[in-house]
C-alpha atoms as a PDB file:
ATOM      1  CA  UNK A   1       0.649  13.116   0.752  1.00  0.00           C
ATOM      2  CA  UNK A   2       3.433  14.310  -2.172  1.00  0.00           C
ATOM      3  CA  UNK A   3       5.125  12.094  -3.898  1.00  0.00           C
ATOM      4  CA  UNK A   4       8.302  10.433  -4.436  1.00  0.00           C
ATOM      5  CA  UNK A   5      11.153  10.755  -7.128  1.00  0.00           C
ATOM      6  CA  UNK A   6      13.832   7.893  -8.087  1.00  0.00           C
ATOM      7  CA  UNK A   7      16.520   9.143 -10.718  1.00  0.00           C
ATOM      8  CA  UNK A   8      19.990   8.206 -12.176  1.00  0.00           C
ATOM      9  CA  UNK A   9      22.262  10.276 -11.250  1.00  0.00           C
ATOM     10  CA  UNK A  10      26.106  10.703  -9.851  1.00  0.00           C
ATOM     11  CA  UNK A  11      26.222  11.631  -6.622  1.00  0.00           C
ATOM     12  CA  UNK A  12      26.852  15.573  -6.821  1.00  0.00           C
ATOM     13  CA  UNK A  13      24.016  16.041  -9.712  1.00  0.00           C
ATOM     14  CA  UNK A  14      21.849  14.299  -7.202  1.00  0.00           C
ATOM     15  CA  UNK A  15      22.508  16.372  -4.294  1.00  0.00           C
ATOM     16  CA  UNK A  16      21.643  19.337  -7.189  1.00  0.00           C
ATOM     17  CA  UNK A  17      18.333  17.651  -8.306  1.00  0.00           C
ATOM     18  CA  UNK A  18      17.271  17.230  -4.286  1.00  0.00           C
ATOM     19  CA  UNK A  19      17.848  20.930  -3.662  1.00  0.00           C
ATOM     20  CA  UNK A  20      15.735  21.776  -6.904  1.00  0.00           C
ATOM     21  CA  UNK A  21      13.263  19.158  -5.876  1.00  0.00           C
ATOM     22  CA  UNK A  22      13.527  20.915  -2.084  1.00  0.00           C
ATOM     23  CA  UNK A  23      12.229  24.263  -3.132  1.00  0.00           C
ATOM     24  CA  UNK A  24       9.388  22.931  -4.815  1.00  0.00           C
ATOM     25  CA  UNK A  25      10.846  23.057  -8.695  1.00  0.00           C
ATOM     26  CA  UNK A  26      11.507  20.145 -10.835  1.00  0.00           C
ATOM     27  CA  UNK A  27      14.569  18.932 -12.368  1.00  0.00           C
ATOM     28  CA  UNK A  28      15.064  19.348 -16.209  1.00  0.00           C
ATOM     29  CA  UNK A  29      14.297  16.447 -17.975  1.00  0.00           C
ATOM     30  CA  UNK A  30      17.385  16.175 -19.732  1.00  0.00           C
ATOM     31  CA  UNK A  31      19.084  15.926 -16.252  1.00  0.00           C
ATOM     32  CA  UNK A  32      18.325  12.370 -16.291  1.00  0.00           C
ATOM     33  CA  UNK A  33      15.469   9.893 -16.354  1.00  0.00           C
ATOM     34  CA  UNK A  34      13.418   9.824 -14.035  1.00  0.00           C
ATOM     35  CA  UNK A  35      10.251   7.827 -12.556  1.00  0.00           C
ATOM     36  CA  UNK A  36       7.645  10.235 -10.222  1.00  0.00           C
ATOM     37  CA  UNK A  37       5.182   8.138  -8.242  1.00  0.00           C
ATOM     38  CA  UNK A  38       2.356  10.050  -5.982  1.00  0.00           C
ATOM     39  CA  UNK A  39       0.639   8.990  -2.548  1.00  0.00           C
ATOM     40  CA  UNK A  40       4.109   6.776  -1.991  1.00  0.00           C
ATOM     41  CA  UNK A  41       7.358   7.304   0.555  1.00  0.00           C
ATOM     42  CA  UNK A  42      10.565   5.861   0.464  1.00  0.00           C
ATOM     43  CA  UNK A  43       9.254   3.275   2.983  1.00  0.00           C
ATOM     44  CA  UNK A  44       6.890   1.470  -0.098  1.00  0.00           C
ATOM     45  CA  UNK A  45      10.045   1.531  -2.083  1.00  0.00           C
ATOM     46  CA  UNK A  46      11.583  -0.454   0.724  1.00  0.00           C
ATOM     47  CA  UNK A  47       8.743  -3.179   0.467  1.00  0.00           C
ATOM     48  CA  UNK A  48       9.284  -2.982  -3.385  1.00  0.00           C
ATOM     49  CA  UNK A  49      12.712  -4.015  -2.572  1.00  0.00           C
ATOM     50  CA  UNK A  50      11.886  -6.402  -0.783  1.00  0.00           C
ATOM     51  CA  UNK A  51       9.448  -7.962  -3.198  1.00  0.00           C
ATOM     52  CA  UNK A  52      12.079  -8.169  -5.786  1.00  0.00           C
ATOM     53  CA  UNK A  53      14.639  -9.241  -3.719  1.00  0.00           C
ATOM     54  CA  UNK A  54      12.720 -12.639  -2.798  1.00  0.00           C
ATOM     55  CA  UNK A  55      11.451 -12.653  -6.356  1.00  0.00           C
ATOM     56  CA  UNK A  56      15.006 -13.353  -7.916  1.00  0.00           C
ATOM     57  CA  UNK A  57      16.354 -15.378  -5.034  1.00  0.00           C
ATOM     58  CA  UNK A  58      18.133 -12.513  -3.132  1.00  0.00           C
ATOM     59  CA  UNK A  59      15.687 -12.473  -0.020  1.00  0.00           C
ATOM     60  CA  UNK A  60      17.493 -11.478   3.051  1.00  0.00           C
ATOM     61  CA  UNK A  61      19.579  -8.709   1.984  1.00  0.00           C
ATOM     62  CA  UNK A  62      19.791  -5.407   3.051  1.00  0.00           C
ATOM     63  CA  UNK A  63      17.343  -3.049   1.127  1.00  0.00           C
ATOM     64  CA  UNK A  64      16.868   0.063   3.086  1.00  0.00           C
ATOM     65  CA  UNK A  65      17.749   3.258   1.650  1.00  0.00           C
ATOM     66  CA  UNK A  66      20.628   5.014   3.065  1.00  0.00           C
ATOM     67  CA  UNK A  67      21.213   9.106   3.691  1.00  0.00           C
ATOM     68  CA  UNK A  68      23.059  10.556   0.965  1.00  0.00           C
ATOM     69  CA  UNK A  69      24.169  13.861   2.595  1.00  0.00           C
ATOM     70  CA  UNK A  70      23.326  15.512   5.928  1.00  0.00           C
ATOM     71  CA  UNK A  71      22.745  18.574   3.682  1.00  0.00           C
ATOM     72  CA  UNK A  72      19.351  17.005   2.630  1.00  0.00           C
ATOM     73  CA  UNK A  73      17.109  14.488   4.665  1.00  0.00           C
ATOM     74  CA  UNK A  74      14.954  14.194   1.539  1.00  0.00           C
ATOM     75  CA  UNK A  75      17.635  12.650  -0.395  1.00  0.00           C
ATOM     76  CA  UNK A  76      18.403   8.676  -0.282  1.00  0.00           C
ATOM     77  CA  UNK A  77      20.320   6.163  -2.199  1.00  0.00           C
ATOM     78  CA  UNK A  78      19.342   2.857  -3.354  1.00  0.00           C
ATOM     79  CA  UNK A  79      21.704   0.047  -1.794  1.00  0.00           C
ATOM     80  CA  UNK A  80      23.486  -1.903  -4.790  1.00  0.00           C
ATOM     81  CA  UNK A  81      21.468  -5.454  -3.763  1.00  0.00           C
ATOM     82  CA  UNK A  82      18.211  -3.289  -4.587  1.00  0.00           C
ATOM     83  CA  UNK A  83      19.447  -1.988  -7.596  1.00  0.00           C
ATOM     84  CA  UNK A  84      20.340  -5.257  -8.540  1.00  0.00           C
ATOM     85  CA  UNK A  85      17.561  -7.437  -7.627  1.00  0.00           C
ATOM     86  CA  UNK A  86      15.235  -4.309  -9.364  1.00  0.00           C
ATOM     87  CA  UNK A  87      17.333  -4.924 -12.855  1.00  0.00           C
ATOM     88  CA  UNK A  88      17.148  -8.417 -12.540  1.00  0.00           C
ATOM     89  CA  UNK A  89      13.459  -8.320 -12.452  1.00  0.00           C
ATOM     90  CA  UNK A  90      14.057  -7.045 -16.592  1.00  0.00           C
ATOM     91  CA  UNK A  91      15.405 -11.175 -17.470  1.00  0.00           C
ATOM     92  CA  UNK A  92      14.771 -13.117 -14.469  1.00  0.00           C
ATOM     93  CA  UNK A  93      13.352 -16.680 -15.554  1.00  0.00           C
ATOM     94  CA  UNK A  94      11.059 -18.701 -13.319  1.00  0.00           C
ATOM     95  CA  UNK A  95      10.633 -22.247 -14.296  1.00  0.00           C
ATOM     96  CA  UNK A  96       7.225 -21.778 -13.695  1.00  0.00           C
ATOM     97  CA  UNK A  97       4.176 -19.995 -15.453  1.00  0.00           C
ATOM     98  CA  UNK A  98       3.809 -16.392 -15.178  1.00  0.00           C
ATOM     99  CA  UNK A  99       6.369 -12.854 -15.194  1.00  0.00           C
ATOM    100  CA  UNK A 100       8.247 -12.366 -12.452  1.00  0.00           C
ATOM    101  CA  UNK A 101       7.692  -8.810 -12.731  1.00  0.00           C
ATOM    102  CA  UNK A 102       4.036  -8.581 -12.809  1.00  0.00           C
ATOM    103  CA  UNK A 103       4.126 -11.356  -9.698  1.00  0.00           C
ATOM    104  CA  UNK A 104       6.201  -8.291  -7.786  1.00  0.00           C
ATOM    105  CA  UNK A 105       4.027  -5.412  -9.469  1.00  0.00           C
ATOM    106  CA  UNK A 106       0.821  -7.213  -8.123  1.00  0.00           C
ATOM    107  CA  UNK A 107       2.303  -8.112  -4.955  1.00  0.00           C
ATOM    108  CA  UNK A 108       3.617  -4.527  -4.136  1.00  0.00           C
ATOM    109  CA  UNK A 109       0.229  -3.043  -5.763  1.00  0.00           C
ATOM    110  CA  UNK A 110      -1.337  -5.630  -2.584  1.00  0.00           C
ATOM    111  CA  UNK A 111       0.412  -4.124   0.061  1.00  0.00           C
ATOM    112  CA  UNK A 112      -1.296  -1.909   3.016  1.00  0.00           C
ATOM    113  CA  UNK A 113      -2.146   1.520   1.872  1.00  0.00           C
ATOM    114  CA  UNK A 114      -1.096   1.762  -1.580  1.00  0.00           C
ATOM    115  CA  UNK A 115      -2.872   4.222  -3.554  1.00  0.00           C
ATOM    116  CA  UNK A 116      -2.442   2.504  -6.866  1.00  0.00           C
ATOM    117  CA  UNK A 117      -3.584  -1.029  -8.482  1.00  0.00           C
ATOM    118  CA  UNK A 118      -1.612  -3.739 -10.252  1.00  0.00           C
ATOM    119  CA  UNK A 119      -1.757  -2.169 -13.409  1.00  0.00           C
ATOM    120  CA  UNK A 120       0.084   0.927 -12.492  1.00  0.00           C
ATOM    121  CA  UNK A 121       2.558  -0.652 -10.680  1.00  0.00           C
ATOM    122  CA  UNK A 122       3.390  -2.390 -12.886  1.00  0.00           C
ATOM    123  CA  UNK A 123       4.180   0.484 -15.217  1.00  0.00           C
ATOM    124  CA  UNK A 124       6.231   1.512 -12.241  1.00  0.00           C
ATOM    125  CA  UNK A 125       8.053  -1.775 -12.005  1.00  0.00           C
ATOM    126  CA  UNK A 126       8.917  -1.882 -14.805  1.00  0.00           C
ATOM    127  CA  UNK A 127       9.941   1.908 -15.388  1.00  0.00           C
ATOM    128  CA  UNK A 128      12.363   1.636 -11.758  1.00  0.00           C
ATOM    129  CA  UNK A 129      13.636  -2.248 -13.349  1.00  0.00           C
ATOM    130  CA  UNK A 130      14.985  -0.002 -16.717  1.00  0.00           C
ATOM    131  CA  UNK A 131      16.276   2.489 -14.409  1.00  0.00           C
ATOM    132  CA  UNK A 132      18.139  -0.109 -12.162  1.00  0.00           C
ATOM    133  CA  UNK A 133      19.312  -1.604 -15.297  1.00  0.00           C
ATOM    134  CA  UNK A 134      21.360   1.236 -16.366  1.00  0.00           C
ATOM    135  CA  UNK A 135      22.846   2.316 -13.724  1.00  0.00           C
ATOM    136  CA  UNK A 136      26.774   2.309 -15.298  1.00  0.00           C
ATOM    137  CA  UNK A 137      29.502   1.713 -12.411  1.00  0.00           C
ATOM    138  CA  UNK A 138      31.977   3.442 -14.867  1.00  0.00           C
ATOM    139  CA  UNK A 139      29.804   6.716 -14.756  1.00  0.00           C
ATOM    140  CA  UNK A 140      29.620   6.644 -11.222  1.00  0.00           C
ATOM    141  CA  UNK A 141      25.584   6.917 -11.405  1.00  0.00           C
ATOM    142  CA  UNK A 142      23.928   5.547  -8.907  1.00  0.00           C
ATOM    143  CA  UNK A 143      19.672   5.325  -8.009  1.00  0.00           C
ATOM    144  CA  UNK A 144      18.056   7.750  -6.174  1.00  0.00           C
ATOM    145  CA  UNK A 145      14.914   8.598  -4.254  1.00  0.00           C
ATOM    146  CA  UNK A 146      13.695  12.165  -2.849  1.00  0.00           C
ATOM    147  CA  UNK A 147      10.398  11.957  -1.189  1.00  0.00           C
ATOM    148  CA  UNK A 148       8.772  14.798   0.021  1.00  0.00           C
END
Protein backbone atom coordinates (compact mmCIF):
# COMPACT_ATOMS: atom_id res chain seq x y z
CA UNK A 1 0.00 0.00 0.00
CA UNK A 2 1.54 3.87 -0.60
CA UNK A 3 0.53 6.40 1.24
CA UNK A 4 -1.49 9.40 1.43
CA UNK A 5 -0.69 13.26 1.35
CA UNK A 6 -3.02 16.18 2.87
CA UNK A 7 -1.59 19.80 2.12
CA UNK A 8 -2.66 23.53 2.11
CA UNK A 9 -2.82 24.71 -0.87
CA UNK A 10 -4.99 27.00 -3.51
CA UNK A 11 -6.51 25.17 -5.88
CA UNK A 12 -4.07 25.53 -9.03
CA UNK A 13 -0.76 24.86 -6.74
CA UNK A 14 -2.64 21.77 -5.78
CA UNK A 15 -3.43 20.48 -9.08
CA UNK A 16 0.71 21.25 -9.51
CA UNK A 17 1.67 19.32 -6.28
CA UNK A 18 -0.77 16.16 -7.54
CA UNK A 19 1.01 16.02 -10.89
CA UNK A 20 4.50 16.11 -9.02
CA UNK A 21 3.12 13.69 -6.52
CA UNK A 22 1.72 11.59 -9.87
CA UNK A 23 5.10 10.92 -11.33
CA UNK A 24 6.46 9.66 -8.28
CA UNK A 25 8.45 13.08 -7.04
CA UNK A 26 7.66 15.05 -4.04
CA UNK A 27 6.63 18.51 -3.63
CA UNK A 28 9.17 21.10 -2.22
CA UNK A 29 8.73 21.69 1.18
CA UNK A 30 8.44 25.24 0.98
CA UNK A 31 5.35 24.63 -1.30
CA UNK A 32 3.37 24.27 1.73
CA UNK A 33 2.95 22.15 4.83
CA UNK A 34 2.23 19.15 4.58
CA UNK A 35 1.26 15.85 6.67
CA UNK A 36 2.37 12.22 4.77
CA UNK A 37 0.72 9.21 6.39
CA UNK A 38 1.65 5.48 4.99
CA UNK A 39 -0.56 2.17 4.78
CA UNK A 40 -3.76 4.83 4.72
CA UNK A 41 -6.36 5.97 1.68
CA UNK A 42 -8.53 8.73 1.47
CA UNK A 43 -11.31 6.38 2.71
CA UNK A 44 -9.55 6.35 6.62
CA UNK A 45 -9.50 10.06 6.25
CA UNK A 46 -13.22 9.83 5.69
CA UNK A 47 -13.68 7.85 9.07
CA UNK A 48 -11.29 10.50 10.63
CA UNK A 49 -13.87 12.89 9.57
CA UNK A 50 -16.24 11.35 10.82
CA UNK A 51 -14.72 10.86 14.23
CA UNK A 52 -14.25 14.51 14.59
CA UNK A 53 -17.31 15.47 13.29
CA UNK A 54 -19.34 13.61 16.20
CA UNK A 55 -16.55 14.63 18.53
CA UNK A 56 -17.43 18.47 18.35
CA UNK A 57 -21.15 18.04 17.87
CA UNK A 58 -21.22 18.20 14.00
CA UNK A 59 -22.22 14.41 13.43
CA UNK A 60 -24.27 14.04 10.38
CA UNK A 61 -22.62 16.17 7.95
CA UNK A 62 -21.24 15.50 4.83
CA UNK A 63 -17.49 14.46 5.04
CA UNK A 64 -16.53 12.73 1.90
CA UNK A 65 -13.88 14.06 -0.17
CA UNK A 66 -14.80 15.47 -3.41
CA UNK A 67 -12.78 15.31 -7.06
CA UNK A 68 -10.82 18.29 -7.56
CA UNK A 69 -10.17 18.03 -11.35
CA UNK A 70 -10.89 15.31 -13.92
CA UNK A 71 -7.22 15.93 -14.86
CA UNK A 72 -6.20 13.88 -11.72
CA UNK A 73 -8.25 11.05 -9.90
CA UNK A 74 -5.56 11.12 -7.20
CA UNK A 75 -6.40 14.52 -6.19
CA UNK A 76 -9.37 15.35 -3.56
CA UNK A 77 -10.54 18.18 -1.50
CA UNK A 78 -11.56 18.27 1.99
CA UNK A 79 -15.34 19.49 2.34
CA UNK A 80 -15.40 22.80 4.57
CA UNK A 81 -17.56 20.80 7.59
CA UNK A 82 -14.31 18.48 7.73
CA UNK A 83 -12.03 21.13 7.74
CA UNK A 84 -13.91 22.62 10.31
CA UNK A 85 -14.80 19.98 12.66
CA UNK A 86 -10.71 18.88 12.15
CA UNK A 87 -9.70 22.65 13.49
CA UNK A 88 -12.11 22.55 16.05
CA UNK A 89 -10.62 19.49 17.48
CA UNK A 90 -7.36 22.28 18.35
CA UNK A 91 -10.03 24.16 21.34
CA UNK A 92 -12.97 22.04 21.57
CA UNK A 93 -14.02 21.75 25.40
CA UNK A 94 -15.85 18.73 26.77
CA UNK A 95 -17.36 19.19 30.12
CA UNK A 96 -16.07 16.04 30.89
CA UNK A 97 -12.55 14.45 31.70
CA UNK A 98 -10.24 13.75 28.99
CA UNK A 99 -8.95 15.60 25.25
CA UNK A 100 -11.15 15.52 22.72
CA UNK A 101 -8.44 14.99 20.41
CA UNK A 102 -6.77 12.04 21.80
CA UNK A 103 -10.61 10.51 22.30
CA UNK A 104 -10.68 10.89 18.15
CA UNK A 105 -6.85 9.89 17.73
CA UNK A 106 -7.60 6.63 19.76
CA UNK A 107 -10.82 6.07 18.22
CA UNK A 108 -9.54 6.42 14.55
CA UNK A 109 -6.16 4.50 15.67
CA UNK A 110 -9.26 1.57 16.68
CA UNK A 111 -10.69 1.37 13.48
CA UNK A 112 -10.46 -1.88 11.03
CA UNK A 113 -7.15 -2.14 9.37
CA UNK A 114 -5.19 0.69 10.49
CA UNK A 115 -1.60 0.22 10.36
CA UNK A 116 -0.76 2.59 13.15
CA UNK A 117 -1.57 2.83 17.11
CA UNK A 118 -2.98 5.64 19.22
CA UNK A 119 0.13 7.24 19.69
CA UNK A 120 0.81 8.00 16.11
CA UNK A 121 -2.38 9.08 15.36
CA UNK A 122 -2.42 11.14 17.43
CA UNK A 123 0.63 12.94 16.10
CA UNK A 124 -1.44 12.82 12.97
CA UNK A 125 -4.47 14.39 14.57
CA UNK A 126 -3.08 16.72 15.70
CA UNK A 127 -0.65 17.63 12.70
CA UNK A 128 -4.14 17.53 10.06
CA UNK A 129 -6.16 19.74 13.26
CA UNK A 130 -3.07 22.63 12.70
CA UNK A 131 -3.45 22.18 9.11
CA UNK A 132 -7.34 22.58 9.16
CA UNK A 133 -6.77 25.44 11.38
CA UNK A 134 -5.05 27.53 8.91
CA UNK A 135 -6.65 27.15 6.14
CA UNK A 136 -7.22 31.25 5.29
CA UNK A 137 -10.56 31.85 3.15
CA UNK A 138 -8.85 35.16 2.04
CA UNK A 139 -5.92 33.11 0.42
CA UNK A 140 -8.17 30.93 -1.22
CA UNK A 141 -6.25 27.73 0.35
CA UNK A 142 -8.08 25.03 0.83
CA UNK A 143 -7.09 21.06 2.32
CA UNK A 144 -6.04 18.53 0.25
CA UNK A 145 -5.46 14.80 -0.04
CA UNK A 146 -3.55 12.76 -2.94
CA UNK A 147 -3.43 9.13 -2.23
CA UNK A 148 -1.70 6.92 -4.31
Amino acid sequence: MGFTEIFVATHDAALKRAGLLDEGRSASAADSAAVRIEGITDFELEQLGDLAGTAVHAGGADYELTMVDVASDSLLAVPPAMVRALADLLTYETEGEGNVLDDVAGQWAGQEDMPFGASQARTYVQQLAELAAGINDSERTGLYVWSA
